[in-house]
C-alpha atoms as a PDB file:
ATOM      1  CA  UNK A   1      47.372  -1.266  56.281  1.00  0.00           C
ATOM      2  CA  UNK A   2      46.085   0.674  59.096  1.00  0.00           C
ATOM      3  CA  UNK A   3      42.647   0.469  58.499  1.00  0.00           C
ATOM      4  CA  UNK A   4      41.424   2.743  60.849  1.00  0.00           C
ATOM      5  CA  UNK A   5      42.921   5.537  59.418  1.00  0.00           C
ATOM      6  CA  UNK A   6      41.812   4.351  56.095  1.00  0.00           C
ATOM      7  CA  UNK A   7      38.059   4.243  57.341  1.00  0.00           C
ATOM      8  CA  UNK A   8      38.817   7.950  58.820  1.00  0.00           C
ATOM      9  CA  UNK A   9      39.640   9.215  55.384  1.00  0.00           C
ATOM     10  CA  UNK A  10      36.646   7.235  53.510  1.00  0.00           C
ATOM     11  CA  UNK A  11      34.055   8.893  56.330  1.00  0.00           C
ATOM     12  CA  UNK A  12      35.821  12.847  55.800  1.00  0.00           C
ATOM     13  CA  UNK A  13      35.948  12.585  52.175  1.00  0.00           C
ATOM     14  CA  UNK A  14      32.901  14.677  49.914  1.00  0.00           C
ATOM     15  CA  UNK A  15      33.845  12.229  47.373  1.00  0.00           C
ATOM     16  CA  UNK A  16      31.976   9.066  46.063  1.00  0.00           C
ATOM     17  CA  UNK A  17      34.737   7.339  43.753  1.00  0.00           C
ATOM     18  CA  UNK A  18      37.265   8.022  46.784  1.00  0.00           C
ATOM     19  CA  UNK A  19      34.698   6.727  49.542  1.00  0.00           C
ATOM     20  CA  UNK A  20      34.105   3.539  47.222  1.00  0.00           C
ATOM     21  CA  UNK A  21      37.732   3.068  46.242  1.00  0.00           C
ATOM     22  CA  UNK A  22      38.944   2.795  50.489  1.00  0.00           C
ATOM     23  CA  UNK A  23      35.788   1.119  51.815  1.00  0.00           C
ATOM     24  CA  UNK A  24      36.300  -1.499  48.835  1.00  0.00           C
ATOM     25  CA  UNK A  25      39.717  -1.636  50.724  1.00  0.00           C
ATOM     26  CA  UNK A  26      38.941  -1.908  53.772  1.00  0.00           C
ATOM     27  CA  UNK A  27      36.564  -4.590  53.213  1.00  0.00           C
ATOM     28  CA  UNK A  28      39.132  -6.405  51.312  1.00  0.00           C
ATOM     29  CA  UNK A  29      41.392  -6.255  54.092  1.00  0.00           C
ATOM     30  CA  UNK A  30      38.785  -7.061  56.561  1.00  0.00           C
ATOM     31  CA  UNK A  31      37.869 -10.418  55.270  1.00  0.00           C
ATOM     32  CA  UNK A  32      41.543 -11.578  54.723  1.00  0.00           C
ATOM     33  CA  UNK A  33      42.750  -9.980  58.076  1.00  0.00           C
ATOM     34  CA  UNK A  34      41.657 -10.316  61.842  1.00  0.00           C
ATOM     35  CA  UNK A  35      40.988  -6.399  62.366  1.00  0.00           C
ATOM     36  CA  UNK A  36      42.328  -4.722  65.550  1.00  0.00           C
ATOM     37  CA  UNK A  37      42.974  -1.374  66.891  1.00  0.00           C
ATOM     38  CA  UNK A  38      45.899  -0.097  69.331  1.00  0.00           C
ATOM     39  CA  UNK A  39      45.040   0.218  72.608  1.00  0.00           C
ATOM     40  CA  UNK A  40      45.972   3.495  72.887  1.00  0.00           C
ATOM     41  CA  UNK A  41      43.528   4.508  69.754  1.00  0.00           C
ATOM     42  CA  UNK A  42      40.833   7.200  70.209  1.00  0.00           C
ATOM     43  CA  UNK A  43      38.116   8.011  67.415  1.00  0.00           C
ATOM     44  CA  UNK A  44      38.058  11.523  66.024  1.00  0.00           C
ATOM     45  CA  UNK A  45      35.182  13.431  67.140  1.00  0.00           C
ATOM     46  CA  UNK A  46      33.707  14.544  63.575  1.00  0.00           C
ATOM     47  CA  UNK A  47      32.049  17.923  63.628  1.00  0.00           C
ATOM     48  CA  UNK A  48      30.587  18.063  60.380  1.00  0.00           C
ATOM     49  CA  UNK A  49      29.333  16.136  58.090  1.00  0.00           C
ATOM     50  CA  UNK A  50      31.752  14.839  54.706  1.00  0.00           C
ATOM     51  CA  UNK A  51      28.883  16.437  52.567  1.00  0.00           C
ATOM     52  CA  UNK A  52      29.113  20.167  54.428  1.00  0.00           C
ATOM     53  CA  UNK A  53      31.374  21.562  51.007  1.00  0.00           C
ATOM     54  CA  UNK A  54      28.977  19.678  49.147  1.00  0.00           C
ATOM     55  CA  UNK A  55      26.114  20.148  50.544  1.00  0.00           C
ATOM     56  CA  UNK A  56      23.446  23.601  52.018  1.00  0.00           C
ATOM     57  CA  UNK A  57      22.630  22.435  55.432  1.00  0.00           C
ATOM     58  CA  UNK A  58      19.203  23.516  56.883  1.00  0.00           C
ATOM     59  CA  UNK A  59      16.867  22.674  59.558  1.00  0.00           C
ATOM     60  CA  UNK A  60      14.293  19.981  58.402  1.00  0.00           C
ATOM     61  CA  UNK A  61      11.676  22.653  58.851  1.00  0.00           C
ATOM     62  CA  UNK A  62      13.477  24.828  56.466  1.00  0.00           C
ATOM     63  CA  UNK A  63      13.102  21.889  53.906  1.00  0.00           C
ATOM     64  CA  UNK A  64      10.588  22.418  50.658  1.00  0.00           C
ATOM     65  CA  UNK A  65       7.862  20.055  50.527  1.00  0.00           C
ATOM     66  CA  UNK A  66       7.930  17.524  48.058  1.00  0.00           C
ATOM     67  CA  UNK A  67       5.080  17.433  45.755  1.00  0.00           C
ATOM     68  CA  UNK A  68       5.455  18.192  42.467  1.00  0.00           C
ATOM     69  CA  UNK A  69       6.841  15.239  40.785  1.00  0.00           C
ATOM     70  CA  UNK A  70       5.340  15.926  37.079  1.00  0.00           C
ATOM     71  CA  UNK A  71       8.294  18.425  36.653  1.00  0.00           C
ATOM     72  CA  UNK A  72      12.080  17.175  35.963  1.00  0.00           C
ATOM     73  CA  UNK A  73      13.465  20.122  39.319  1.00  0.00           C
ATOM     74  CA  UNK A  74      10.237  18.290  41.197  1.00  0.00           C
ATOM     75  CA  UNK A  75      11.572  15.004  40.697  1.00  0.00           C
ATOM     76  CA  UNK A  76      14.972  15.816  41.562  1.00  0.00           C
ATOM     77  CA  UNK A  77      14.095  17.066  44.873  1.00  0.00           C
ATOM     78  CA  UNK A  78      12.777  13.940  45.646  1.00  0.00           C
ATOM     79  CA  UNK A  79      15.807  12.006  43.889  1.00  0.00           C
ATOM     80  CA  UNK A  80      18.154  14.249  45.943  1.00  0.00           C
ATOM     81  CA  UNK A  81      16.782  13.913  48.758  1.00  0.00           C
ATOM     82  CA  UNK A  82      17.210   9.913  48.625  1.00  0.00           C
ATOM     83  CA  UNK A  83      20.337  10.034  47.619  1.00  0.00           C
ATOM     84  CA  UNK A  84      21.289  12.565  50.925  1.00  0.00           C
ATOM     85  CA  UNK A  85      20.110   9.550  53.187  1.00  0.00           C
ATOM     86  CA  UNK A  86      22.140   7.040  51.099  1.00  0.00           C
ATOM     87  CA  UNK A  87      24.814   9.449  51.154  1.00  0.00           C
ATOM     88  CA  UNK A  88      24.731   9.685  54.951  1.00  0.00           C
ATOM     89  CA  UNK A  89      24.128   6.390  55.353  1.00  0.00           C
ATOM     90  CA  UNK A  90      27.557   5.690  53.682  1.00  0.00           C
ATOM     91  CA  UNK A  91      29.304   7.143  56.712  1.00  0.00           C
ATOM     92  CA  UNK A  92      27.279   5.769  59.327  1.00  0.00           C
ATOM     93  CA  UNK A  93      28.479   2.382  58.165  1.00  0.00           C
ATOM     94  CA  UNK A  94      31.461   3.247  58.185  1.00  0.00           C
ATOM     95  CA  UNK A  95      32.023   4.924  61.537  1.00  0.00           C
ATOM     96  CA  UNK A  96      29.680   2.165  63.058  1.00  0.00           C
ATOM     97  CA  UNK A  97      33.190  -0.055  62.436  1.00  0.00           C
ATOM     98  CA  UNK A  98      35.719   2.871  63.060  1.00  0.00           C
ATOM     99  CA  UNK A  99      34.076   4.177  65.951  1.00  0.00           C
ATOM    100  CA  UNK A 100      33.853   0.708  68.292  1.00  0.00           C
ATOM    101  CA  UNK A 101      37.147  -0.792  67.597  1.00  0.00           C
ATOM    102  CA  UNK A 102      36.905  -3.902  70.154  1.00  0.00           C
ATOM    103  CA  UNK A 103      33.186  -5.081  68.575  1.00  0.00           C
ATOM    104  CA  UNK A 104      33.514  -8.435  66.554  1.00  0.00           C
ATOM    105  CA  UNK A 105      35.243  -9.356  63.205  1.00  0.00           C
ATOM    106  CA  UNK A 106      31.528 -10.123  61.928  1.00  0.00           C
ATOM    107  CA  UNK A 107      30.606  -7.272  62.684  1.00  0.00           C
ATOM    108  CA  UNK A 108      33.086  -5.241  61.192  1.00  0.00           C
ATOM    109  CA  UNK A 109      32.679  -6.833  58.034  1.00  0.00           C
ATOM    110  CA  UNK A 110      28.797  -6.528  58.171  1.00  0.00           C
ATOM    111  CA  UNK A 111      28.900  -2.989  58.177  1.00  0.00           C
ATOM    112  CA  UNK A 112      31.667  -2.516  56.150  1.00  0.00           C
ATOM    113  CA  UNK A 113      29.213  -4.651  53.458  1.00  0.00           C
ATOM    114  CA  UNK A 114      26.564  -1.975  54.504  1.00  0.00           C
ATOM    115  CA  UNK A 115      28.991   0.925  53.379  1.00  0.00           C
ATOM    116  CA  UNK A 116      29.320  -0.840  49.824  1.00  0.00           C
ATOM    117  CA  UNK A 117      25.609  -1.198  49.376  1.00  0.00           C
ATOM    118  CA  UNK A 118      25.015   1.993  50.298  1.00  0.00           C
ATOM    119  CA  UNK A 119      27.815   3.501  48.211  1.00  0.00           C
ATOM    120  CA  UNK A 120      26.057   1.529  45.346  1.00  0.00           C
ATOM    121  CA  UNK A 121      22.593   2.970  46.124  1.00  0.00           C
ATOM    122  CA  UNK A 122      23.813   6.333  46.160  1.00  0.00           C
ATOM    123  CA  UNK A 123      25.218   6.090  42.475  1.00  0.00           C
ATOM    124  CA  UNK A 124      22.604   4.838  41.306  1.00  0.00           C
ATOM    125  CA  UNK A 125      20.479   7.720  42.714  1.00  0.00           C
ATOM    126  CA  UNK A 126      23.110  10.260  41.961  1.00  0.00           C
ATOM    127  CA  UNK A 127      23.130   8.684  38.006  1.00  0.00           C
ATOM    128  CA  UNK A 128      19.474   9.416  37.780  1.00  0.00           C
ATOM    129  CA  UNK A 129      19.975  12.719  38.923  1.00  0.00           C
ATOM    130  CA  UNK A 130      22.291  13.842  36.242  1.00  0.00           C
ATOM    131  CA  UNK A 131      20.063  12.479  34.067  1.00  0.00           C
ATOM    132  CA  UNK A 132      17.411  14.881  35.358  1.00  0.00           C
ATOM    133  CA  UNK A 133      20.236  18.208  35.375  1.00  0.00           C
ATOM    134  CA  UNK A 134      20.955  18.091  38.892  1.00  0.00           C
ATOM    135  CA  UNK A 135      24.167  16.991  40.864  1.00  0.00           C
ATOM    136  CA  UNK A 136      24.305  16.345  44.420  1.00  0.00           C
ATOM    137  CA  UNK A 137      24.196  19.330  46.517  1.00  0.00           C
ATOM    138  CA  UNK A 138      21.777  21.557  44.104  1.00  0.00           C
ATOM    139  CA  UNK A 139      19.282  20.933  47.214  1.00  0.00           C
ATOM    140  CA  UNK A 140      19.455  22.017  50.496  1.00  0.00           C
ATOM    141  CA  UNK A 141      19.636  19.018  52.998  1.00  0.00           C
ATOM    142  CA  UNK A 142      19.017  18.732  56.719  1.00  0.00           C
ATOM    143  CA  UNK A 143      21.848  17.006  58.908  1.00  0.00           C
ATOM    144  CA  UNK A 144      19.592  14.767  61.153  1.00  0.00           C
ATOM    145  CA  UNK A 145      21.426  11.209  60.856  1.00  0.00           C
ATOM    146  CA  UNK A 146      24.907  12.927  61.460  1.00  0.00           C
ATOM    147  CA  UNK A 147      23.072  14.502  64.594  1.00  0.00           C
ATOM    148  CA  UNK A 148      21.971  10.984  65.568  1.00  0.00           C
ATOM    149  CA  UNK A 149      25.412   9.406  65.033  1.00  0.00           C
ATOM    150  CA  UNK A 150      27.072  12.104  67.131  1.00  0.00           C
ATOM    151  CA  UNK A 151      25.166  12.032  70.095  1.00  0.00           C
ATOM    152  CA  UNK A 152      25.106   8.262  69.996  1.00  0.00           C
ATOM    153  CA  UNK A 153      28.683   8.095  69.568  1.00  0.00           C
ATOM    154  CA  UNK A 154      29.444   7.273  73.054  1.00  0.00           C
ATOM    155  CA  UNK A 155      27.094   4.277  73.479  1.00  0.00           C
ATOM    156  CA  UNK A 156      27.504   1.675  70.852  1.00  0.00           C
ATOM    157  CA  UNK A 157      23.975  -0.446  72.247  1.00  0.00           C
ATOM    158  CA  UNK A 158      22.346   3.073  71.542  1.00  0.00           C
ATOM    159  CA  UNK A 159      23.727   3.343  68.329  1.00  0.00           C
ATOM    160  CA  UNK A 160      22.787   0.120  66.888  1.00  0.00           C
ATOM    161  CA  UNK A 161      19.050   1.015  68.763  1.00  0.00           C
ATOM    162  CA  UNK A 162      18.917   4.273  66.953  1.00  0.00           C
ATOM    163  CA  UNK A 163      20.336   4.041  63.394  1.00  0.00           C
ATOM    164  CA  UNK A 164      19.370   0.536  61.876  1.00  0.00           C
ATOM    165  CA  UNK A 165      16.235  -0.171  64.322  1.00  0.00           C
ATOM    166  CA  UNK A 166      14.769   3.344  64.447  1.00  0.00           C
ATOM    167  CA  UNK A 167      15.943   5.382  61.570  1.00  0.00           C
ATOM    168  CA  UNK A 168      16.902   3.235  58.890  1.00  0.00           C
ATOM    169  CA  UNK A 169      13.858   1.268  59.790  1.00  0.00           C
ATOM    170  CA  UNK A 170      11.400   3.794  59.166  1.00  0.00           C
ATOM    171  CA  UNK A 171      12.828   4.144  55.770  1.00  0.00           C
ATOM    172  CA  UNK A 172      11.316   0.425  55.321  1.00  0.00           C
ATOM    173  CA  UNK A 173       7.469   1.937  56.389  1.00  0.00           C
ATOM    174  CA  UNK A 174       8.433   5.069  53.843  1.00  0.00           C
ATOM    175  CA  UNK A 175       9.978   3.200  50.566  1.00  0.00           C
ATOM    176  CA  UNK A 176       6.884   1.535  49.824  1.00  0.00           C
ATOM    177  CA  UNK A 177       4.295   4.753  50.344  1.00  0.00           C
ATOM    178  CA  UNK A 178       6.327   6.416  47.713  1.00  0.00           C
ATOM    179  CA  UNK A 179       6.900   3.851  45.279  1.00  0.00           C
ATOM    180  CA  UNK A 180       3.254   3.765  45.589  1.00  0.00           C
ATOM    181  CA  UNK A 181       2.976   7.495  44.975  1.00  0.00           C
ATOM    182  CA  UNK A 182       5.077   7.610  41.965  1.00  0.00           C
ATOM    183  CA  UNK A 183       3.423   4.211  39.880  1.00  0.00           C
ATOM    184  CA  UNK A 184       1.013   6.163  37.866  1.00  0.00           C
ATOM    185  CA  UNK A 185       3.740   8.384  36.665  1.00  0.00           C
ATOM    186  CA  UNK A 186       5.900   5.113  35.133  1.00  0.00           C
ATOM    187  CA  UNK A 187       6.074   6.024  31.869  1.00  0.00           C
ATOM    188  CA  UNK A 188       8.595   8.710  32.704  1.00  0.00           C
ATOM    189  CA  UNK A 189      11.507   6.880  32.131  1.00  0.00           C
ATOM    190  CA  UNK A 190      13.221   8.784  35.012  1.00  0.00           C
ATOM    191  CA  UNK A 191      10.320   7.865  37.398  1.00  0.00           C
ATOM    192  CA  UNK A 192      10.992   3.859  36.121  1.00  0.00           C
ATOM    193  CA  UNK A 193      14.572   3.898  36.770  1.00  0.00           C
ATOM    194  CA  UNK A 194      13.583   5.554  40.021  1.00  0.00           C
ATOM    195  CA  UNK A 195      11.084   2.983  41.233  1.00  0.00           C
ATOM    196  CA  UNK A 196      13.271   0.648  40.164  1.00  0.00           C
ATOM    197  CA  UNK A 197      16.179   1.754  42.363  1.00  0.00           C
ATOM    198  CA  UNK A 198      13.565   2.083  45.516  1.00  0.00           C
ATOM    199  CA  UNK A 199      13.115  -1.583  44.969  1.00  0.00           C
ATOM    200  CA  UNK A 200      16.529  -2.624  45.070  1.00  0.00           C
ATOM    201  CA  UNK A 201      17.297  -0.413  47.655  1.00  0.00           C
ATOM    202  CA  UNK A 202      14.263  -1.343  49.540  1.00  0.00           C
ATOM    203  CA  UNK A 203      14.900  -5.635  49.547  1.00  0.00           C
ATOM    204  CA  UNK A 204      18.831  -4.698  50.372  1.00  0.00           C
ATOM    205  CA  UNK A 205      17.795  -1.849  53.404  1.00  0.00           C
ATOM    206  CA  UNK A 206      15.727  -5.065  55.065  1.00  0.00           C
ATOM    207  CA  UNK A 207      18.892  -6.809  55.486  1.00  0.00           C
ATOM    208  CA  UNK A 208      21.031  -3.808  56.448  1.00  0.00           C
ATOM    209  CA  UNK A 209      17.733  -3.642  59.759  1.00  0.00           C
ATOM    210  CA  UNK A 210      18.443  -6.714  60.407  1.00  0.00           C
ATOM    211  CA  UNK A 211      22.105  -6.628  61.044  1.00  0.00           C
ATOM    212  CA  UNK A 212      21.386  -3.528  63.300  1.00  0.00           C
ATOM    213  CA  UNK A 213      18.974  -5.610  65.005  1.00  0.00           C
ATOM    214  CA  UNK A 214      21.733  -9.067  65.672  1.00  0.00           C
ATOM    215  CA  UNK A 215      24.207  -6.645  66.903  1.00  0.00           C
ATOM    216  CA  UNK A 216      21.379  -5.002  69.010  1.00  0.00           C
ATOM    217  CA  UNK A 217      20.670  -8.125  70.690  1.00  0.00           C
ATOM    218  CA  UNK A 218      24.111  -9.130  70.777  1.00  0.00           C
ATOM    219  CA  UNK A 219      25.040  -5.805  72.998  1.00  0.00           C
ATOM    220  CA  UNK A 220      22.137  -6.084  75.056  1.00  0.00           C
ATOM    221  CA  UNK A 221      23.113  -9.225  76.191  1.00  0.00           C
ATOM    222  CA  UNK A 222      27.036  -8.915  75.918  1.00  0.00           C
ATOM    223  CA  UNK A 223      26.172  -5.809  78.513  1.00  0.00           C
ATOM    224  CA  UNK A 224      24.338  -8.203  80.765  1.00  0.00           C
ATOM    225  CA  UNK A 225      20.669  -6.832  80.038  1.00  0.00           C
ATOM    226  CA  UNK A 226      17.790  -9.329  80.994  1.00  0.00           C
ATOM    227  CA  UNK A 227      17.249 -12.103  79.290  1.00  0.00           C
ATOM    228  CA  UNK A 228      14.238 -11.076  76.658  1.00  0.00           C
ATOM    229  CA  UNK A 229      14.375  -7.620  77.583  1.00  0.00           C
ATOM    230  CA  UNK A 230      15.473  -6.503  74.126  1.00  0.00           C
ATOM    231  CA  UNK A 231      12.115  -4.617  73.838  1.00  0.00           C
ATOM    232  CA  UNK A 232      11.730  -3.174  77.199  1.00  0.00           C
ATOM    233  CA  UNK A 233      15.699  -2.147  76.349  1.00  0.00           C
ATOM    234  CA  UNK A 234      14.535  -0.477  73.228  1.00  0.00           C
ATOM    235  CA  UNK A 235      11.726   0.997  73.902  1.00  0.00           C
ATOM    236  CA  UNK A 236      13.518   2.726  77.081  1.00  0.00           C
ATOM    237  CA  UNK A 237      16.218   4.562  74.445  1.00  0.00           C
ATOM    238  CA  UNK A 238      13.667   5.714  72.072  1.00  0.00           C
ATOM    239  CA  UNK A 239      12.679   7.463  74.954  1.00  0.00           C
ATOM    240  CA  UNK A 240      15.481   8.619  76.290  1.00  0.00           C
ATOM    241  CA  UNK A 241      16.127  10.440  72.520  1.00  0.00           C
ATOM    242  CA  UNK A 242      12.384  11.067  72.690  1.00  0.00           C
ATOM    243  CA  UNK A 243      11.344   9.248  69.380  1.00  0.00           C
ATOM    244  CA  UNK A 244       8.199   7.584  70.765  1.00  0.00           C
ATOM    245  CA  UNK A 245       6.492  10.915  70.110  1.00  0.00           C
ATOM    246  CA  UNK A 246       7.397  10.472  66.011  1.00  0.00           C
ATOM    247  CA  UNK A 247       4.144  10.161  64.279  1.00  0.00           C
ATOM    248  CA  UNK A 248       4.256   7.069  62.263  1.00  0.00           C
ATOM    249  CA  UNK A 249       1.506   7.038  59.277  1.00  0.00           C
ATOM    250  CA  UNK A 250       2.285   3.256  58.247  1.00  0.00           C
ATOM    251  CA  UNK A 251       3.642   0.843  59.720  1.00  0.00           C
ATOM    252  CA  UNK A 252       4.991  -1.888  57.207  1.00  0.00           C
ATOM    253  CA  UNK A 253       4.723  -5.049  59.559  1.00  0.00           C
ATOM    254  CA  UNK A 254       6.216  -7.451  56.764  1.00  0.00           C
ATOM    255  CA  UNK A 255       9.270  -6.109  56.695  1.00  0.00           C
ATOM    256  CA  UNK A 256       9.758  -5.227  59.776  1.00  0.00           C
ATOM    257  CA  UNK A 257       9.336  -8.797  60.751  1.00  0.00           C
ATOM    258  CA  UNK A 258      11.841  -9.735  58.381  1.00  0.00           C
ATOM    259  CA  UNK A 259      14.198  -7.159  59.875  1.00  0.00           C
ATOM    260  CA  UNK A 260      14.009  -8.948  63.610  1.00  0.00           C
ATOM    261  CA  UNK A 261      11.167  -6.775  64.615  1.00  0.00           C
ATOM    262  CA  UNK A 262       8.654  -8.625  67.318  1.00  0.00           C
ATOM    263  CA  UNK A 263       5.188  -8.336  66.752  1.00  0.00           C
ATOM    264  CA  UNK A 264       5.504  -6.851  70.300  1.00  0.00           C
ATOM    265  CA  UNK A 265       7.668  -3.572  68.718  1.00  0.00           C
ATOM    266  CA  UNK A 266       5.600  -3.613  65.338  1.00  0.00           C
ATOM    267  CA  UNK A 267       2.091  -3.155  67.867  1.00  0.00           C
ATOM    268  CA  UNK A 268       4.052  -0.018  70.206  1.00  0.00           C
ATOM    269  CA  UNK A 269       5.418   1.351  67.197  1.00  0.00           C
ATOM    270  CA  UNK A 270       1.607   1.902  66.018  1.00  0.00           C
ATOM    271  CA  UNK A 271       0.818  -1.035  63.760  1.00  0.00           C
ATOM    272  CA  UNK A 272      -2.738  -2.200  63.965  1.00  0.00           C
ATOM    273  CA  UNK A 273      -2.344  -5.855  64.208  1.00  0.00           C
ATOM    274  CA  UNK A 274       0.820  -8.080  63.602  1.00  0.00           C
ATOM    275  CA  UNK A 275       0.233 -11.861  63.814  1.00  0.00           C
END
């Protein structure tokens, strides 16, 4: 199995079964096999997104707010837009194995787990949304993780600073604000099964930060950064891609700890107190 060109096909492919079917695959193969690329083996530059056929790209500005949940097409914004980030999340797993061939076995198969959780979040989501009359790609969607992949393609510490410690972190201050948001709507059976899903997704996104943040560490040190610089070392990229400027409304300190975060980073990142 050449599982490199298995992982390129999972990460260009619009469809779900197909994504789940070679990921499943690779992850098969990566827990039975010691995973290695050819020397001579260069990752395709991807210039759009698998979800592009699928999917009405527009600038975030360009987005509709999302307010109106009482309706079913209100709630399916907000279900659709979930399941975009799950969707794009898919990928980024993905390429986060196919893209840095010489990393660890553990960490191959830690973000080839991440690919199957996410895979299994975005059903979920995409399930509810049928439900609701919708399929994916009935909304437009902005391209913004893609955008972060590519230009941190070339710098693997970067990309584990950027994806699981920035973006996919913020999702852990968001998740709860909404869940909160959408309690005193429960009785909708739709709005259940989607609170429901935020939770799983939620507990299993903690442990998807915190993998970002071992292999983080692991880099900064592997790439001879001082010892317990980690946060000057973060704080310096988030810079560099100008993300300190990213108004953050809540911080969620728990989980953040949980997810490797320093009370040092929780405090910068805008948190009030973190003991």
């Amino acid at each position: 199995m050449n599982i490199y060109e298995t992982l390129e096909q999972a990460i260009l492919s619009d469809e779900i079964l197909f994504k789940e079917k070679l990921t499943a695959q690779c992850l098969d193969y990566c827990i039975e096999n010691e995973i290695s690329a050819a020397d001579d083996f260069v990752p395709s530059v991807f210039t759009k997104p698998s979800y592009a056929s699928k999917c009405h790209i527009v600038d975030p500005r360009e987005l509709p707010a999302r307010k109106d949940f009482e309706s079913r097409e209100g709630l399916a914004t907000l279900v659709h837009a979930i399941a975009h980030i799950e969707f794009s999340a898919i990928d980024l797993a993905l390429d986060a194995v196919y893209r840095y061939p010489h990393m660890p076995q553990a960490y191959k198969r830690d973000w080839l787990e991440v690919a199957n959780d996410e895979i299994r979040h975005f059903k979920m989501l995409e399930r509810l949304l049928n439900e609701l009359g919708y399929v994916y790609g009935d909304f437009p969607v902005h391209c913004g993780l893609f955008d972060a992949a590519e230009h941190t393609a070339h710098n693997i510490l970067d990309r584990m600073a950027i994806i699981p410690r920035y973006y996919e972190a913020s999702g852990l201050d968001v998740s709860p604000q909404i869940i909160k948001k959408l309690e005193n709507k429960r009785k909708n059976p739709q709005v259940k099964k989607l609170i429901e899903a935020l939770n799983i997704i939620y507990t299993e996104e903690i442990d998807h930060v915190l993998k970002g943040d071992k292999w983080f560490k692991y880099l900064c040190k592997r790439t001879g950064k001082k010892e317990g610089s980690e946060e000057a070392v973060y704080f310096e990229i988030l810079e560099r891609y100008h993300l300190l400027s990213k108004h953050r409304p809540h911080v969620n300190v728990e989980a953040r700890k949980e997810a490797g975060f320093s009370c040092g980073e929780i405090l910068k990142l805008g948190a009030r107190e973190c003991s």
